[in-house]
Structure formats: structure tokens, C-alpha cells
PDB file of N, CA and C in Angstrom:
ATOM      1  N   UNK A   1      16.267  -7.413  -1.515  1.00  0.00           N
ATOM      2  CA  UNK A   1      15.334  -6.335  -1.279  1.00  0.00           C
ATOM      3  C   UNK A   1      16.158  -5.069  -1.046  1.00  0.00           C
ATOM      4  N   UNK A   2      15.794  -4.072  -1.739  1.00  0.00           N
ATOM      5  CA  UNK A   2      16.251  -2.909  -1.333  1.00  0.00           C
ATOM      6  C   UNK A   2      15.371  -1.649  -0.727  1.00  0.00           C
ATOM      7  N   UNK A   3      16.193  -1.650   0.683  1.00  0.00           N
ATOM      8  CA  UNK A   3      15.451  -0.177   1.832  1.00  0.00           C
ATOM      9  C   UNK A   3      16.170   1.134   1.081  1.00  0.00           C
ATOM     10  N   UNK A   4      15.013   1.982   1.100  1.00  0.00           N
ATOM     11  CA  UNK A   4      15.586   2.987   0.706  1.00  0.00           C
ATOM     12  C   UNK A   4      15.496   4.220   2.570  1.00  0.00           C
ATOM     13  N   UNK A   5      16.484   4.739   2.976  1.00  0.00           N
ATOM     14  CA  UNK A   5      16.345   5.169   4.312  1.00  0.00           C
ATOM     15  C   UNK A   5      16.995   6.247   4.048  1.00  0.00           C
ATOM     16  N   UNK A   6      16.555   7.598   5.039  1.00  0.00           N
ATOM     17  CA  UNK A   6      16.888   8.681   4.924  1.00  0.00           C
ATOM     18  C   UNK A   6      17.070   9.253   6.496  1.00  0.00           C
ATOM     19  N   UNK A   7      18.127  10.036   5.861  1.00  0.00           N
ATOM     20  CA  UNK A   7      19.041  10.665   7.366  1.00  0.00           C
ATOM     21  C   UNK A   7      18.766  11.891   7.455  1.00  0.00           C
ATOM     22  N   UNK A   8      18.905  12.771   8.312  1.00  0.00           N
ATOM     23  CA  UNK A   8      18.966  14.548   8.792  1.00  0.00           C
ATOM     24  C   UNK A   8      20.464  14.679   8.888  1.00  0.00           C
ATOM     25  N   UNK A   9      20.533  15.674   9.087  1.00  0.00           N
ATOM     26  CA  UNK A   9      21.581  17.135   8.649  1.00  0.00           C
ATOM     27  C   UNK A   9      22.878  16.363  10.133  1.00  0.00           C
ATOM     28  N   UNK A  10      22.003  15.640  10.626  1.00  0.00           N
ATOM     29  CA  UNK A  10      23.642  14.968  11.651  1.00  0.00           C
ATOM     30  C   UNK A  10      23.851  13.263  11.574  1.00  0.00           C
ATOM     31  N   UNK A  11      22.888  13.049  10.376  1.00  0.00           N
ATOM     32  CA  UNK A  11      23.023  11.405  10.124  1.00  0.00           C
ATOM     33  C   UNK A  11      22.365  10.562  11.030  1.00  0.00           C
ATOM     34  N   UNK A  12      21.697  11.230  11.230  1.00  0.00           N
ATOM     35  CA  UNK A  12      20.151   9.891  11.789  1.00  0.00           C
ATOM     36  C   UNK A  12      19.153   9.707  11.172  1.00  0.00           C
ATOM     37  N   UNK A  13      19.293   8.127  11.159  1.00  0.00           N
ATOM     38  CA  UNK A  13      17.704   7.482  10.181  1.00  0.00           C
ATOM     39  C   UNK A  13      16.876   8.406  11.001  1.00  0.00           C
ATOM     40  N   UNK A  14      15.862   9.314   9.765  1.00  0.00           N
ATOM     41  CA  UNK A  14      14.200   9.408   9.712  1.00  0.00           C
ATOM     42  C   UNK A  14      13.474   8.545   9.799  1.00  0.00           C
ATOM     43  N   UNK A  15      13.586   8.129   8.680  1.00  0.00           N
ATOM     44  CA  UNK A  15      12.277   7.140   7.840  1.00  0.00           C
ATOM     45  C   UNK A  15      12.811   6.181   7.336  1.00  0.00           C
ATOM     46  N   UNK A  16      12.071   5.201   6.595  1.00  0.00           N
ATOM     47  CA  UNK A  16      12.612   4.088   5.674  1.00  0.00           C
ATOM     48  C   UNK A  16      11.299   3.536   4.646  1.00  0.00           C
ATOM     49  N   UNK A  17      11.899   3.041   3.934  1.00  0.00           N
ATOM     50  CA  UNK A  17      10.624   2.203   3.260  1.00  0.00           C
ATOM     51  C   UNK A  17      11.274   1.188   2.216  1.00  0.00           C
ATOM     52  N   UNK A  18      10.419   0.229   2.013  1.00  0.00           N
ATOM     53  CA  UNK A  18      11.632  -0.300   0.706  1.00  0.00           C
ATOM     54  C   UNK A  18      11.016  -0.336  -0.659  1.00  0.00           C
ATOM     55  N   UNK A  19      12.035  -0.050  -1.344  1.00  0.00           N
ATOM     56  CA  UNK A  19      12.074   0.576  -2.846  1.00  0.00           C
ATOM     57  C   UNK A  19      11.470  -0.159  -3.841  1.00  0.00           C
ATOM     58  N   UNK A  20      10.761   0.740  -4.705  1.00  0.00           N
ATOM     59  CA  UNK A  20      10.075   0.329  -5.276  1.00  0.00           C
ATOM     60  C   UNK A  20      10.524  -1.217  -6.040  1.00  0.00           C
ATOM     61  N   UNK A  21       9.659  -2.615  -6.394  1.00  0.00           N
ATOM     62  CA  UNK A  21      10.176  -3.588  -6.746  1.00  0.00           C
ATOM     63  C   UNK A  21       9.961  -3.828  -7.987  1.00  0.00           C
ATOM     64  N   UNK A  22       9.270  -2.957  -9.042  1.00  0.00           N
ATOM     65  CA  UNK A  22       9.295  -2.890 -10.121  1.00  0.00           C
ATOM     66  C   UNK A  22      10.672  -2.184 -11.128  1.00  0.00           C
ATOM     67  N   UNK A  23      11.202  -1.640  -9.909  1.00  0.00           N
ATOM     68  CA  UNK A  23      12.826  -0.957 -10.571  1.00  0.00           C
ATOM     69  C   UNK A  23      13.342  -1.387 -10.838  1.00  0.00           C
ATOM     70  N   UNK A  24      14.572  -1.125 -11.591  1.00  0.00           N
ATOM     71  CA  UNK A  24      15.894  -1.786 -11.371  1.00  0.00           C
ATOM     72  C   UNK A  24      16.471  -0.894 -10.575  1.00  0.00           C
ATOM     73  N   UNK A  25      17.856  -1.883  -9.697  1.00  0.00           N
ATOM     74  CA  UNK A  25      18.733  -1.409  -8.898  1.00  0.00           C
ATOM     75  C   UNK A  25      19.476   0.596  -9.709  1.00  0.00           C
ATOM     76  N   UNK A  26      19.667  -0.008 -10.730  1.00  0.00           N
ATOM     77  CA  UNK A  26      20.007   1.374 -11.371  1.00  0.00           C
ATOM     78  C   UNK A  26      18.823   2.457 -11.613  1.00  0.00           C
ATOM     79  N   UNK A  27      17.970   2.209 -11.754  1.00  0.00           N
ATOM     80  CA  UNK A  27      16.599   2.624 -11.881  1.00  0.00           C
ATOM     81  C   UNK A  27      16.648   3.770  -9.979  1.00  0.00           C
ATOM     82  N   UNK A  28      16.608   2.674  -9.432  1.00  0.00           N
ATOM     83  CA  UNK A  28      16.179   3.030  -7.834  1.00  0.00           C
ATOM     84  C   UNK A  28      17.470   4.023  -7.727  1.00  0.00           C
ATOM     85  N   UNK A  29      18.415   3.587  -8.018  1.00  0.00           N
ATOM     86  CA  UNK A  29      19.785   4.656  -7.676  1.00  0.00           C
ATOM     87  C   UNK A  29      19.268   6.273  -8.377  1.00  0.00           C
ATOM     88  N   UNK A  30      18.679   6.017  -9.320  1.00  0.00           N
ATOM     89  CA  UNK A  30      18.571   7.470 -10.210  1.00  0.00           C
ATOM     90  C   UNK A  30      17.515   8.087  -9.534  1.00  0.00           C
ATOM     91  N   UNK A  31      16.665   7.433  -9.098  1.00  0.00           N
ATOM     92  CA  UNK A  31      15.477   7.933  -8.356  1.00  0.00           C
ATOM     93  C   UNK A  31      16.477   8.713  -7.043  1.00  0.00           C
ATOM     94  N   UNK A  32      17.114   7.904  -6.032  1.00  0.00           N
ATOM     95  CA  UNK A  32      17.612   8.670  -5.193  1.00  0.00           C
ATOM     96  C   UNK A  32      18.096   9.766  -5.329  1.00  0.00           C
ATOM     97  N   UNK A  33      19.096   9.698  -6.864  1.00  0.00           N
ATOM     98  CA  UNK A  33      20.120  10.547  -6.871  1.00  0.00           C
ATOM     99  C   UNK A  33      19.208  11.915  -7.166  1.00  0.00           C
ATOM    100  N   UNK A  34      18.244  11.740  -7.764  1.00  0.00           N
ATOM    101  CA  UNK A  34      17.305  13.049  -8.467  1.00  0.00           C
ATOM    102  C   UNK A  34      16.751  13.759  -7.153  1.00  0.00           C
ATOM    103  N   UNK A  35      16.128  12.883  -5.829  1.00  0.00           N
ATOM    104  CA  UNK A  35      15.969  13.487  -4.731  1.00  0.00           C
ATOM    105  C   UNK A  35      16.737  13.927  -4.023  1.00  0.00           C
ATOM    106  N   UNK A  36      17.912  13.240  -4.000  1.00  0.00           N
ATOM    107  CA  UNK A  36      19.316  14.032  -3.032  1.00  0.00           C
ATOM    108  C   UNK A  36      19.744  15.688  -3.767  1.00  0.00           C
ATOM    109  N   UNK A  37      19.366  15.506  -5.335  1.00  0.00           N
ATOM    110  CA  UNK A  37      19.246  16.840  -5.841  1.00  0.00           C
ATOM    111  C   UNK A  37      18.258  18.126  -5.377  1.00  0.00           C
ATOM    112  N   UNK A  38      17.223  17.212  -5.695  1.00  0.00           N
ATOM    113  CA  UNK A  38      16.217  18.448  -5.709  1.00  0.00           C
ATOM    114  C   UNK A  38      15.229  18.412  -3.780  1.00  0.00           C
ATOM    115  N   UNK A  39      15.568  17.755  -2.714  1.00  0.00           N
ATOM    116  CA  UNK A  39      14.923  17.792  -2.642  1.00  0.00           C
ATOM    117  C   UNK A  39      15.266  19.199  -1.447  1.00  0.00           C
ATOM    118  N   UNK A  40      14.404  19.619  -0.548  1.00  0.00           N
ATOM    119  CA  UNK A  40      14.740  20.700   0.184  1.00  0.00           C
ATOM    120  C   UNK A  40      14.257  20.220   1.800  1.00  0.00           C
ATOM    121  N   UNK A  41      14.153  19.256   2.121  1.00  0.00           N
ATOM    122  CA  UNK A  41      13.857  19.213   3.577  1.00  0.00           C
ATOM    123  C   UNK A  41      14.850  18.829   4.389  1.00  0.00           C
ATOM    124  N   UNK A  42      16.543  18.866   3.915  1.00  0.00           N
ATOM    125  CA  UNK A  42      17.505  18.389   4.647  1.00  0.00           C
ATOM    126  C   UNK A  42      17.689  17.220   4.728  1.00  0.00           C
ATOM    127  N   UNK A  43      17.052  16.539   4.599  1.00  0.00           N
ATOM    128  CA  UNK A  43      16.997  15.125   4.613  1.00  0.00           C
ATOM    129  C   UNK A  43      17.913  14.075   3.659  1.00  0.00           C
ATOM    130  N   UNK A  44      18.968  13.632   3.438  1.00  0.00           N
ATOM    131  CA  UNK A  44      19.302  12.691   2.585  1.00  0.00           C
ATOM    132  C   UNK A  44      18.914  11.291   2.490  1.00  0.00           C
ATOM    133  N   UNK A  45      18.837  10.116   0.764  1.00  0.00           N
ATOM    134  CA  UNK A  45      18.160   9.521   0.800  1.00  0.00           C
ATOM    135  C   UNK A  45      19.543   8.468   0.641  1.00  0.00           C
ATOM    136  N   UNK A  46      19.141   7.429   0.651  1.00  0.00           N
ATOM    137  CA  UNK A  46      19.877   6.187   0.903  1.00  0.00           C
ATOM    138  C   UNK A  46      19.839   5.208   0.562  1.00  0.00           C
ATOM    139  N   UNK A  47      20.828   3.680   0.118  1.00  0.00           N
ATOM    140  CA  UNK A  47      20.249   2.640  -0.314  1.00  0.00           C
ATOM    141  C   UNK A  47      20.618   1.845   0.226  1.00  0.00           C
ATOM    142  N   UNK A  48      20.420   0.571   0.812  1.00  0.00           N
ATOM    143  CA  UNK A  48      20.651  -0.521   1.317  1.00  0.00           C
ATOM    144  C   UNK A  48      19.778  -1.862   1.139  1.00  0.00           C
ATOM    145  N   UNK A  49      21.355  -2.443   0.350  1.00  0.00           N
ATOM    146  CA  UNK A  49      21.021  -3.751  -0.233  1.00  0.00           C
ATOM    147  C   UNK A  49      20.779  -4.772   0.827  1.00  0.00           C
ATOM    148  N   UNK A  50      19.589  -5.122   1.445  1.00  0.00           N
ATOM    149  CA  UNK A  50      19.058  -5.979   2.724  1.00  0.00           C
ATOM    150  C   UNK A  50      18.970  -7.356   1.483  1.00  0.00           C
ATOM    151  N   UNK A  51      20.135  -8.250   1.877  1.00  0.00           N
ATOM    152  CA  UNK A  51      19.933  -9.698   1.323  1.00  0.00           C
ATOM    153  C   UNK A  51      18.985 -10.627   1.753  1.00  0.00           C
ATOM    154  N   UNK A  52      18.287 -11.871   1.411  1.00  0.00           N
ATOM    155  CA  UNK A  52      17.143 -12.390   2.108  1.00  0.00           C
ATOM    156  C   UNK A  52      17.990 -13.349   3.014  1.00  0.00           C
ATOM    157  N   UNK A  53      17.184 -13.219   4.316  1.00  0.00           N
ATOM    158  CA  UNK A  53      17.680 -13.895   5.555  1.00  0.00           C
ATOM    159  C   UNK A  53      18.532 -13.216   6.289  1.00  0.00           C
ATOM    160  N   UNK A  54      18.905 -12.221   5.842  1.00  0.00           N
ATOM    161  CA  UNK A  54      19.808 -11.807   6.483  1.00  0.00           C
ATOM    162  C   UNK A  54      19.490 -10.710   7.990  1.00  0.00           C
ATOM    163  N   UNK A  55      20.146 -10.489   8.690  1.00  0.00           N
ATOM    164  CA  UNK A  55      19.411  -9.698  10.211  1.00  0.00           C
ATOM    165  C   UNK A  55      18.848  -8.644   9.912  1.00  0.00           C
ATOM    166  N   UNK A  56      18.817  -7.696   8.950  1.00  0.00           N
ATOM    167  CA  UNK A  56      18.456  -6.388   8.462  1.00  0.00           C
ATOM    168  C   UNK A  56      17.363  -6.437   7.972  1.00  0.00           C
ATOM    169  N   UNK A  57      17.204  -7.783   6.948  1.00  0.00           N
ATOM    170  CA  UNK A  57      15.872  -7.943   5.900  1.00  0.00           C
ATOM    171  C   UNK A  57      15.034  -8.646   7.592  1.00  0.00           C
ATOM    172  N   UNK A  58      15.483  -9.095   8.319  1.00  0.00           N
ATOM    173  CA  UNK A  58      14.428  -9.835   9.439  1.00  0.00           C
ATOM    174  C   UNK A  58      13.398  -8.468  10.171  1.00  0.00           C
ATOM    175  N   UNK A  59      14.437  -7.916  10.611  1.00  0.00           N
ATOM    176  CA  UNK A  59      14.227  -6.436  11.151  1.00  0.00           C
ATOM    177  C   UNK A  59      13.507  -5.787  10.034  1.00  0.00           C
ATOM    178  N   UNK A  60      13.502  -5.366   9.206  1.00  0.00           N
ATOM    179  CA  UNK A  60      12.814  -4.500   8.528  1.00  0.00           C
ATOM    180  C   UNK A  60      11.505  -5.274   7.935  1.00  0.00           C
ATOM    181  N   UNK A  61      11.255  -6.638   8.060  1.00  0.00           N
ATOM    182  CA  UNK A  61       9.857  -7.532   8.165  1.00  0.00           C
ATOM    183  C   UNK A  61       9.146  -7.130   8.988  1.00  0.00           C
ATOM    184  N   UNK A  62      10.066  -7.587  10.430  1.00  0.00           N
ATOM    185  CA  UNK A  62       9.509  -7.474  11.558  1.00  0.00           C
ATOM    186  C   UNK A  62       8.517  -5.709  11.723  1.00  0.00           C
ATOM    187  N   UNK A  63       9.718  -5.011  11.662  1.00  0.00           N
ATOM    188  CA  UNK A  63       8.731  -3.172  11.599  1.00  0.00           C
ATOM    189  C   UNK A  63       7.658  -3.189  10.779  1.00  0.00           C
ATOM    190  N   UNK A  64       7.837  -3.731   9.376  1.00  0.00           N
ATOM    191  CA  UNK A  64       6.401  -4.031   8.633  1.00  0.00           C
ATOM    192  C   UNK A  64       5.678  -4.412   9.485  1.00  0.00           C
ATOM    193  N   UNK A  65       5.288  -5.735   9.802  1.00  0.00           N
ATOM    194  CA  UNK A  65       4.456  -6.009  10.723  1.00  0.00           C
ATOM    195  C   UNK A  65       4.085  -5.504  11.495  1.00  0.00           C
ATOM    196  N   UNK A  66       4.462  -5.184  12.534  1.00  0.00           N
ATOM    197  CA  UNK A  66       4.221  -4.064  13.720  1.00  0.00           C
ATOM    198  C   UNK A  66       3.454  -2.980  12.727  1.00  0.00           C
ATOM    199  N   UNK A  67       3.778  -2.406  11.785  1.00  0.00           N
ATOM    200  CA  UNK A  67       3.103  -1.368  11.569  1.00  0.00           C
ATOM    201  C   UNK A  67       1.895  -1.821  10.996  1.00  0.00           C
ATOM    202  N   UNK A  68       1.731  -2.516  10.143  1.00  0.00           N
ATOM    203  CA  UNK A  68       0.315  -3.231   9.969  1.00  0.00           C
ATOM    204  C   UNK A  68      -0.491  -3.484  11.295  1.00  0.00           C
ATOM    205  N   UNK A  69       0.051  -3.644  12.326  1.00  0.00           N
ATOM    206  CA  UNK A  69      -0.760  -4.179  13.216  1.00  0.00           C
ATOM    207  C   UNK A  69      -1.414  -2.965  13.666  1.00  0.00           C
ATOM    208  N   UNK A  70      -0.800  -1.891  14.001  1.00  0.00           N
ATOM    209  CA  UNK A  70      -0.695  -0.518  14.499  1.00  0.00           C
ATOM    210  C   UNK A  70      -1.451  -0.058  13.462  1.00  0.00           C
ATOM    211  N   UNK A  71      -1.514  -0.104  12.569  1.00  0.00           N
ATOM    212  CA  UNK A  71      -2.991   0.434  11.715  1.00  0.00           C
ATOM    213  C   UNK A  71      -4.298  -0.536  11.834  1.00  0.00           C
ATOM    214  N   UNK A  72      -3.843  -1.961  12.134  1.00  0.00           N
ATOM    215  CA  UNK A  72      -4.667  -2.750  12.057  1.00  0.00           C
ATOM    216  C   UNK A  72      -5.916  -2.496  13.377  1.00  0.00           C
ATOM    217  N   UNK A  73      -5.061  -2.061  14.442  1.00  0.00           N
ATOM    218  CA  UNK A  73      -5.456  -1.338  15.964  1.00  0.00           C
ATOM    219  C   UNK A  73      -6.283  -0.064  15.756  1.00  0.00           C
ATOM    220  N   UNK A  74      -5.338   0.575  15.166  1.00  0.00           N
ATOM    221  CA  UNK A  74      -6.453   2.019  14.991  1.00  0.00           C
ATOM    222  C   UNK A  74      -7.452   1.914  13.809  1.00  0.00           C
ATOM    223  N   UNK A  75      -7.923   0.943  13.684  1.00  0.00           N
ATOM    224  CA  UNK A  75      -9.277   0.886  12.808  1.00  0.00           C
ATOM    225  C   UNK A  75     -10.294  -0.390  13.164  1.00  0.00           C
ATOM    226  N   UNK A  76      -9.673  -0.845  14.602  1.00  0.00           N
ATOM    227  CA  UNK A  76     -10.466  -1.474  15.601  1.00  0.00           C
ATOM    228  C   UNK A  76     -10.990  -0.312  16.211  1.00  0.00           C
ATOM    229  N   UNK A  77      -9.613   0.726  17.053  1.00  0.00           N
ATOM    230  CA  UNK A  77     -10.491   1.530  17.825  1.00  0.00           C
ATOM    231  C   UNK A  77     -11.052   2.071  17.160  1.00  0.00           C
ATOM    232  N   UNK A  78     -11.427   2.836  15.930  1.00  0.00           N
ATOM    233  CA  UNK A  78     -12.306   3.935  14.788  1.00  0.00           C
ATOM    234  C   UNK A  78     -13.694   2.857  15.276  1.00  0.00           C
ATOM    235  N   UNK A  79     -13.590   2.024  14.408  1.00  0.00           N
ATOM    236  CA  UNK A  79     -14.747   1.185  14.718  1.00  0.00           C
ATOM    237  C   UNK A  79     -15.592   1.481  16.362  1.00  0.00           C
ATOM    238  N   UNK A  80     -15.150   1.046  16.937  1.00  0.00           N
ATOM    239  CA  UNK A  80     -15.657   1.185  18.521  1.00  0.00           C
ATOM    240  C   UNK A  80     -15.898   2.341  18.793  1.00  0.00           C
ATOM    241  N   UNK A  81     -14.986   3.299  18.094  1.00  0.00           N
ATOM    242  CA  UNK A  81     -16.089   4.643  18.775  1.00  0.00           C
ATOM    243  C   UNK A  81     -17.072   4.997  18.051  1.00  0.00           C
ATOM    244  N   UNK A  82     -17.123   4.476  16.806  1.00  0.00           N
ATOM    245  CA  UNK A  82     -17.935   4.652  16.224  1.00  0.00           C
ATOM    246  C   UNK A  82     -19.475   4.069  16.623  1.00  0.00           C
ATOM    247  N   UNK A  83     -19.504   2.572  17.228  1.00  0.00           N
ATOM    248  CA  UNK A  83     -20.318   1.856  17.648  1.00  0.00           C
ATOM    249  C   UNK A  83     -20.891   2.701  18.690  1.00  0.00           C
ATOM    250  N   UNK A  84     -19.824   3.577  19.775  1.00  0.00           N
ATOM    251  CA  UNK A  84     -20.193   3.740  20.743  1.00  0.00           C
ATOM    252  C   UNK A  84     -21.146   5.067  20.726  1.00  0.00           C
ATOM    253  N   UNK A  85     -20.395   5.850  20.026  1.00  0.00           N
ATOM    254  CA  UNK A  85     -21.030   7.179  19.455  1.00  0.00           C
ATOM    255  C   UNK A  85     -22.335   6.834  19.099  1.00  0.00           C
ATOM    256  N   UNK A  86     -22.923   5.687  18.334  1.00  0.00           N
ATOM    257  CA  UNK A  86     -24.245   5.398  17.679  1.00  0.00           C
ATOM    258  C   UNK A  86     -25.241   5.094  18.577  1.00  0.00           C
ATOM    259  N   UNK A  87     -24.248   4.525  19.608  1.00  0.00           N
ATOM    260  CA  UNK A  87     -25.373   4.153  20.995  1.00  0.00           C
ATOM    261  C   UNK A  87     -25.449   5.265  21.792  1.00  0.00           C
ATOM    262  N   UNK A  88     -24.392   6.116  22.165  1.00  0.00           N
ATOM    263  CA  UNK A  88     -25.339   7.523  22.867  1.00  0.00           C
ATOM    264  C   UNK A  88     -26.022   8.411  22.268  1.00  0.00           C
ATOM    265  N   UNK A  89     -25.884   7.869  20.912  1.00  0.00           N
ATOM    266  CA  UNK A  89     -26.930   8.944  19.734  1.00  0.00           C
ATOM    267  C   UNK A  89     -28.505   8.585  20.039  1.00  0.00           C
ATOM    268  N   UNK A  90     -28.246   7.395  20.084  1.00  0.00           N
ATOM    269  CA  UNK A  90     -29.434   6.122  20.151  1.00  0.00           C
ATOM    270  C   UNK A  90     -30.825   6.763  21.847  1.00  0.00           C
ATOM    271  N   UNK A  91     -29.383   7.518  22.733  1.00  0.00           N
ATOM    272  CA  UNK A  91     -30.019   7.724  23.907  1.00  0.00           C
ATOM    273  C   UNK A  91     -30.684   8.460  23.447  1.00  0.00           C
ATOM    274  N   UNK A  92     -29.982   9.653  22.868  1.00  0.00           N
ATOM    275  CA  UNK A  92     -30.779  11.148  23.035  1.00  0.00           C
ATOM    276  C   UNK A  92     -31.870  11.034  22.397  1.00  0.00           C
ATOM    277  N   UNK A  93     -32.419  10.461  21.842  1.00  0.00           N
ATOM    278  CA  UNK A  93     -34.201  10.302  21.258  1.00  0.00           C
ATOM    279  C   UNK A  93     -35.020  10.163  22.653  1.00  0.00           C
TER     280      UNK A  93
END
């Protein structure tokens, strides 16, 4: 699997995500290299070859998850206020 991760102007991970899986490895490199060109937010982009099983590919599962869940949460709470909103709507009649 390959993370593609991006640093600021003193080399700290931003962001991450992993790269598209329809690419090829050379494919994904050209993609970077075209953004490290053009892009303008300071930011540089990055590649890292995360092998399967290995502590990096575990970790970067693991954050998937968590973040699914963390969306999975905020569209429990949407829901509920939504419910709740319908019932003090429900009063004002």
C-alpha cells in the first residue's frame, strides 16, 4: 500500500491519505511530482511504501478506522438533533 503524506515548510506531517490503487507506483510518483511543482500552499507531498503487516500499514488502518467512526458519530449526533428539533417543533403547535 502506498501513503501518500505531506509536510509544511519545517517538515511536519499535515495530512495523509493513501494513494490512489488504481495507479501504478510510477503513475503515483508523477502525480506527486506534478504537485510538488505546481502546487502553492507550502506544503510538500510524499511517498511511503507501507508493506502489509508491517507497524506503519497497522497504524495507518487503525487512523482509518477511528476516522470512520468519527464520522460514523457525527451522523448519530445530526440524527438526534434532528429528532430533537422535530419534537420541540412538535411543541409549538
Amino acid at each position: 500500500m502506498y501513503i501518500i503524506y505531506y509536510t509544511d515548510k519545517e517538515g511536519k506531517i499535515t495530512s495523509h491519505h493513501k494513494a490512489f490503487e488504481d495507479k501504478t507506483p510510477e503513475e503515483i510518483g508523477e502525480l506527486v511530482r506534478e504537485y510538488n511543482r505546481t502546487n502553492k500552499n507550502g506544503k510538500t507531498a510524499h511517498i511511503f511504501d507501507a508493506k502489509d503487516g508491517d507497524f506503519v500499514t497497522y497504524l495507518f488502518e487503525k487512523a482509518a478506522e477511528r476516522k470512520k467512526w468519527d464520522r460514523e458519530a457525527l451522523q448519530d449526533a445530526i440524527s438526534s438533533i434532528k429528532d430533537a428539533l422535530d419534537t420541540v417543533r412538535g411543541l409549538e403547535g
